[in-house]
Protein backbone atom coordinates (compact mmCIF):
# COMPACT_ATOMS: atom_id res chain seq x y z
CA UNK A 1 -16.72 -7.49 12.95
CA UNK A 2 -16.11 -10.60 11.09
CA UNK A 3 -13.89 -13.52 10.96
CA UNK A 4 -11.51 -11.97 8.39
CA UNK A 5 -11.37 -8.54 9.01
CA UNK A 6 -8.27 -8.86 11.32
CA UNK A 7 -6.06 -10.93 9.39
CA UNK A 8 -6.87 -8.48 6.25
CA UNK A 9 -6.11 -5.36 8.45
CA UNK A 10 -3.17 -7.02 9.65
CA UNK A 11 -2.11 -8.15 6.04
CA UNK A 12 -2.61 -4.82 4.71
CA UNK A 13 -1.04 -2.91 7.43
CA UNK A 14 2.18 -5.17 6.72
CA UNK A 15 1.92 -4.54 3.07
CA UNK A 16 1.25 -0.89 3.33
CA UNK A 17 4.47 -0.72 5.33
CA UNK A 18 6.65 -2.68 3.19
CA UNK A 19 5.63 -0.08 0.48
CA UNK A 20 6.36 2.71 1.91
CA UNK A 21 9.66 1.48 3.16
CA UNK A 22 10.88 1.22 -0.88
CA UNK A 23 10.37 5.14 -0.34
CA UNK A 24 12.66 5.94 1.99
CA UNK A 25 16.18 7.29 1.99
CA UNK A 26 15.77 6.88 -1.89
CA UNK A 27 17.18 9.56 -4.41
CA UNK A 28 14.21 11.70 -5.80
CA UNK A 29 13.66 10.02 -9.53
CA UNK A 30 12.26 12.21 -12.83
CA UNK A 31 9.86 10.24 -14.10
CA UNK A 32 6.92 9.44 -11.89
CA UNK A 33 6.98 5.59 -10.68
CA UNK A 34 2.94 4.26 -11.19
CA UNK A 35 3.25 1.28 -8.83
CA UNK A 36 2.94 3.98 -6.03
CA UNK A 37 -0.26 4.55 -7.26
CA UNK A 38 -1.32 0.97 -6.40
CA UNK A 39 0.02 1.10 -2.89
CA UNK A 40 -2.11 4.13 -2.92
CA UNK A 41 -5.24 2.42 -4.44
CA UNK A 42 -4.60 -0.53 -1.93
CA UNK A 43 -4.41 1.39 1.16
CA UNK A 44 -7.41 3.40 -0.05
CA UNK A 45 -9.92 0.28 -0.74
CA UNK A 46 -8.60 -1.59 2.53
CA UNK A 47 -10.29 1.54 4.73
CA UNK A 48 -13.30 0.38 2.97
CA UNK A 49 -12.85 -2.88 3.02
CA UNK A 50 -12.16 -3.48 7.19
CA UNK A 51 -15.02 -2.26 9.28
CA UNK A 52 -18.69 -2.67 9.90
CA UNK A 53 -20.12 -1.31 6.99
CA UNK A 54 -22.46 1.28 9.42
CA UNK A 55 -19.57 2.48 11.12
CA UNK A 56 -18.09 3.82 7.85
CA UNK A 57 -19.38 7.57 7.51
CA UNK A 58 -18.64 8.07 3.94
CA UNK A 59 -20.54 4.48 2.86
CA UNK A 60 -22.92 5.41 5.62
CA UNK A 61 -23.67 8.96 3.93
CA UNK A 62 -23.83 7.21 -0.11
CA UNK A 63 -25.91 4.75 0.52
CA UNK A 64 -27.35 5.07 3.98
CA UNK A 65 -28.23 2.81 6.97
CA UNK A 66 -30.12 0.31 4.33
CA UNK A 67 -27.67 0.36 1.58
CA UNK A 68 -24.35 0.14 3.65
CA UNK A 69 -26.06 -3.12 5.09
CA UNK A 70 -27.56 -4.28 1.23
CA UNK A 71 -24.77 -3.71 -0.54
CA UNK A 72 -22.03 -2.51 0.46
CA UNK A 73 -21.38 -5.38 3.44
CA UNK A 74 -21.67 -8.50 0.85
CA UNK A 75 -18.55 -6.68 -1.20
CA UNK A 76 -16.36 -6.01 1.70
CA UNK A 77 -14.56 -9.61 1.05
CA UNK A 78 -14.02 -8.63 -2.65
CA UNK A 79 -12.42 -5.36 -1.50
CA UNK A 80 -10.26 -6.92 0.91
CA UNK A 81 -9.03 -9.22 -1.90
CA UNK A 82 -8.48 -6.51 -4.15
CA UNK A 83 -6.74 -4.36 -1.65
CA UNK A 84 -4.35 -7.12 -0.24
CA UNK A 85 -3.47 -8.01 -4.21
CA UNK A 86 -3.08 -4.53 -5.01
CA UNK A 87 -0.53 -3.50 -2.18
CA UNK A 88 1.35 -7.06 -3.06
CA UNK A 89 1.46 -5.82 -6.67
CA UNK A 90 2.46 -2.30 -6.19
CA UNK A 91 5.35 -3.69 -3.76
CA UNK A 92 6.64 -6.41 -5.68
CA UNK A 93 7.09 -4.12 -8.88
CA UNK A 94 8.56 -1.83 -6.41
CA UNK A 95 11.13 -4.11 -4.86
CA UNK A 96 12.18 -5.84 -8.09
CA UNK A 97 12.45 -2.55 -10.18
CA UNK A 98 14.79 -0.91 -7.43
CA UNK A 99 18.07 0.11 -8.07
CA UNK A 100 21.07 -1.81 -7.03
CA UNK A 101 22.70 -0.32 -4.09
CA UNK A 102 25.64 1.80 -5.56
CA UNK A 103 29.36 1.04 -4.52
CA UNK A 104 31.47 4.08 -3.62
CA UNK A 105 34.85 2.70 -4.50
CA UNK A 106 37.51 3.39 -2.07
CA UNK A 107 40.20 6.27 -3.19
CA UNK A 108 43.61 5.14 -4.06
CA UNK A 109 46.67 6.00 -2.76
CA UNK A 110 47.10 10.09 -4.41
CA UNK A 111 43.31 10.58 -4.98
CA UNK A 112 41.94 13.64 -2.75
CA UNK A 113 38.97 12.28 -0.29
CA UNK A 114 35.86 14.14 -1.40
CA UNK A 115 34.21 15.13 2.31
């Protein structure tokens, strides 16, 4: 393992969380929201990215013993960066574009209770 590996599976682990928490107890929307595909894409290239490259089955059957070492190893640091900055993407745009939290107003006094 190297230096890095924990902090970025610690860092993504956070981040993954924090984007699936804007996901829950939420009212089902319409339209489909893309920044869940980036917490998607994140989550998906930070597997890759933490790890000794050998240990990895599906690099491991791509590119073999040789290759995982050759070339996929001296890209692991890129695809920690791009997985970290891809989960804080997708979650920012998800926590800013949230909806306000909505108000019930109380009834007044000859309204019926709706329960």
């Amino acid at each position: 393992m190297t230096w890095w590996s924990f902090p970025v599976l610690a860092l993504t682990a956070g981040l993954t969380g924090l984007v699936v928490a804007t996901y829950v107890a939420r009212e089902q929307s319409i339209k489909e929201n893309p920044h869940g595909r980036l917490g998607a894409a994140g989550t998906v290239v930070s597997f890759f990215a933490v790890g000794c490259p050998v240990c990895n089955k599906l690099v491991l059957l791509a590119l073999g013993t040789s290759g995982a070492m050759q070339y996929f190893e001296p890209i692991q640091p890129l695809l920690a960066a791009v997985s970290v900055a891809l989960l804080a993407w997708a979650f920012h745009k998800r926590a800013t574009s949230e909806d306000r939290c909505l108000i019930t107003r109380a009834p007044t006094a000859g309204q019926p209770v709706n329960g």
